[in-house]
Protein backbone atom coordinates (compact mmCIF):
# COMPACT_ATOMS: atom_id res chain seq x y z
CA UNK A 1 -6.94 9.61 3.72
CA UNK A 2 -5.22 6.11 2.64
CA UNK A 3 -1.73 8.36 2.71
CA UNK A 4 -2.61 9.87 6.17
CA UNK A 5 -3.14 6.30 7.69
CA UNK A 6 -0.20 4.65 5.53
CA UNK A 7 2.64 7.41 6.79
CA UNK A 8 0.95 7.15 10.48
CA UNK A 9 1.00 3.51 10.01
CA UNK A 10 3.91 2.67 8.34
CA UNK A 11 6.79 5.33 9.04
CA UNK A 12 5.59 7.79 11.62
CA UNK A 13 5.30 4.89 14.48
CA UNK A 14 8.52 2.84 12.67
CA UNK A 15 10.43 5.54 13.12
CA UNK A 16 9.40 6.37 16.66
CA UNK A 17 10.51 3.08 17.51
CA UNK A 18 13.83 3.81 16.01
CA UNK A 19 14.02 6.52 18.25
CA UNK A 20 13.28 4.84 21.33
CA UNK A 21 15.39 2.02 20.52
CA UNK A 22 18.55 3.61 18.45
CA UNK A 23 20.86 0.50 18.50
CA UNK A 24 18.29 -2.21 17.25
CA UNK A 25 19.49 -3.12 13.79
CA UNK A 26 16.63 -5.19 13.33
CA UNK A 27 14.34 -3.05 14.07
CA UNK A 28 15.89 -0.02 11.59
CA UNK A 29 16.04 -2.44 8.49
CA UNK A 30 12.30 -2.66 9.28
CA UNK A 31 11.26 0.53 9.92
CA UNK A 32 12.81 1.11 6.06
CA UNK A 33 11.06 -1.34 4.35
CA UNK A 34 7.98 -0.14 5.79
CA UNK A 35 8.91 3.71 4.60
CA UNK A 36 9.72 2.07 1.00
CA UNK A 37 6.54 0.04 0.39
CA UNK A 38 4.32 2.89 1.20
CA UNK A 39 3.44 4.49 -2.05
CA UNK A 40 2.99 0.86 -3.62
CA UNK A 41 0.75 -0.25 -0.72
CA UNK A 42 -1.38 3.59 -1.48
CA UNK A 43 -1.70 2.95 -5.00
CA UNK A 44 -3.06 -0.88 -4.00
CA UNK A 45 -5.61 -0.14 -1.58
CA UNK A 46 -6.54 3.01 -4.06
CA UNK A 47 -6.86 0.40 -6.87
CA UNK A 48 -8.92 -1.91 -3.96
CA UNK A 49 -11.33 0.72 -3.22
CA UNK A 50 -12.04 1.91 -6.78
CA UNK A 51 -12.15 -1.73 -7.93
CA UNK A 52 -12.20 -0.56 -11.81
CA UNK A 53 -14.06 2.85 -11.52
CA UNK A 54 -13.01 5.91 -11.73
CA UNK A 55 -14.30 7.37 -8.99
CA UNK A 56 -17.23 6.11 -6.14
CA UNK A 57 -19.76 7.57 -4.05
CA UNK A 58 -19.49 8.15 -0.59
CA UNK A 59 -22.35 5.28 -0.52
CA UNK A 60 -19.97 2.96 -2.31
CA UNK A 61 -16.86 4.46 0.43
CA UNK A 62 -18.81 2.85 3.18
CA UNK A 63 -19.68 0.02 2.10
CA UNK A 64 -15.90 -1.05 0.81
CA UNK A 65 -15.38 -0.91 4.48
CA UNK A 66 -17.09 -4.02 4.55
CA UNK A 67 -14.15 -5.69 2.60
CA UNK A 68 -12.15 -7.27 5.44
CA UNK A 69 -8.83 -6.08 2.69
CA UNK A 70 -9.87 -2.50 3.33
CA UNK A 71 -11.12 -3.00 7.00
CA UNK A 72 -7.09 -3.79 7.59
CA UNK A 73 -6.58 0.18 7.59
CA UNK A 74 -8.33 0.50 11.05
CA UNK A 75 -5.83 -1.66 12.70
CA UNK A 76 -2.15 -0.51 12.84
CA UNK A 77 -0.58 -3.52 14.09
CA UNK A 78 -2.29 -5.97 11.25
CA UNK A 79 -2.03 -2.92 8.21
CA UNK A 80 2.21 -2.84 8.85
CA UNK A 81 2.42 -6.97 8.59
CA UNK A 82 0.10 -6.83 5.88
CA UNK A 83 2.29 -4.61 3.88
CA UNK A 84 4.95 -6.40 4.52
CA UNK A 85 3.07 -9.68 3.39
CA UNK A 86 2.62 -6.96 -0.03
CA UNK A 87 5.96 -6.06 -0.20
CA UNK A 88 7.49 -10.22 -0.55
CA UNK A 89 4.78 -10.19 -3.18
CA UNK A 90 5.92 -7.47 -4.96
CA UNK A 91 9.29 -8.60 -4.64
CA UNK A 92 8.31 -12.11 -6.22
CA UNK A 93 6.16 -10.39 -9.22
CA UNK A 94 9.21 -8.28 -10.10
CA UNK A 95 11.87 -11.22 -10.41
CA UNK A 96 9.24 -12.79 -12.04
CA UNK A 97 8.31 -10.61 -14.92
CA UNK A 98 12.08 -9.10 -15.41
CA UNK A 99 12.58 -11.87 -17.81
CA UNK A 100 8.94 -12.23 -19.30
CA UNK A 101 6.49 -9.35 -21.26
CA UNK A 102 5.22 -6.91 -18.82
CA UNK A 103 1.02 -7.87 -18.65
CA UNK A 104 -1.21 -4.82 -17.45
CA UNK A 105 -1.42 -7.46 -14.13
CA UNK A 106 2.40 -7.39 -13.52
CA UNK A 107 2.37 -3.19 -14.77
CA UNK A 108 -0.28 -2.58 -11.79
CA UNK A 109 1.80 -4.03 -9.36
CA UNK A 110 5.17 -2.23 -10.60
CA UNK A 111 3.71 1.12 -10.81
CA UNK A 112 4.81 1.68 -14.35
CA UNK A 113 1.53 2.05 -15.80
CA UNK A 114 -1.59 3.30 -13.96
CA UNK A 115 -4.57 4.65 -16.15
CA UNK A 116 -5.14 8.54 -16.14
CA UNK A 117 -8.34 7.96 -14.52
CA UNK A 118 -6.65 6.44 -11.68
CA UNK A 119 -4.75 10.65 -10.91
CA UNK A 120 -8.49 11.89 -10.74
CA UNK A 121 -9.87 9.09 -8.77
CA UNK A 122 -7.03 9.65 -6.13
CA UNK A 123 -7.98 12.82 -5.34
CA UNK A 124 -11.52 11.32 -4.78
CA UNK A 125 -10.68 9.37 -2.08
């Protein structure tokens, strides 16, 4: 489900846009970020829902909903400058742990280590 509304989100309508409006530069370099930051942006609002589990409950599935974080999924407009709000962050984290030990913190953010539970737990959702 988080994939579905991610690719609607943040390449299917990007992209569109392209489309309709083929000579706006600004609008391409855009459209590509978005594309890029969607499998870290997944694997965050996986890691949001879970919040240290391995899997949850359809009970607990509602009731992340009310998390204003997760509630950003139902809106496209807010979920794409959201993500792009993650993607300066992840940009930050990873110029500032190139030089420094990688924490399981700065690893989460990276992608470079996720737990097997977190495969499973995927699925789940």
């Amino acid at each position: 489900m988080i994939r579905d509304i991610l690719f609607v989100c943040l390449e299917a309508i990007p992209k569109y846009a392209v489309i309709l409006y083929p000579y706006d530069t600004k609008l391409k370099s855009q459209s590509n970020r978005l594309v890029s930051l969607q499998k870290s942006v997944s694997i965050h609002f996986v890691l949001v829902f879970l919040k240290k589990r391995q899997f949850i409950t359809y009970e607990q599935y509602l009731q992340c909903f009310l998390d204003e974080e997760i509630r950003i999924l139902l809106n496209p407009e807010a979920l794409r400058k959201y993500c792009v709000d993650i993607g300066f962050k992840l940009r930050k984290s990873e110029i500032s742990t190139s030089a420094s030990p990688i924490t399981p913190e700065s690893a989460q953010i990276k992608r470079s280590s996720i737990d097997k539970g977190f495969k499973r737990a995927f699925t789940t959702i």
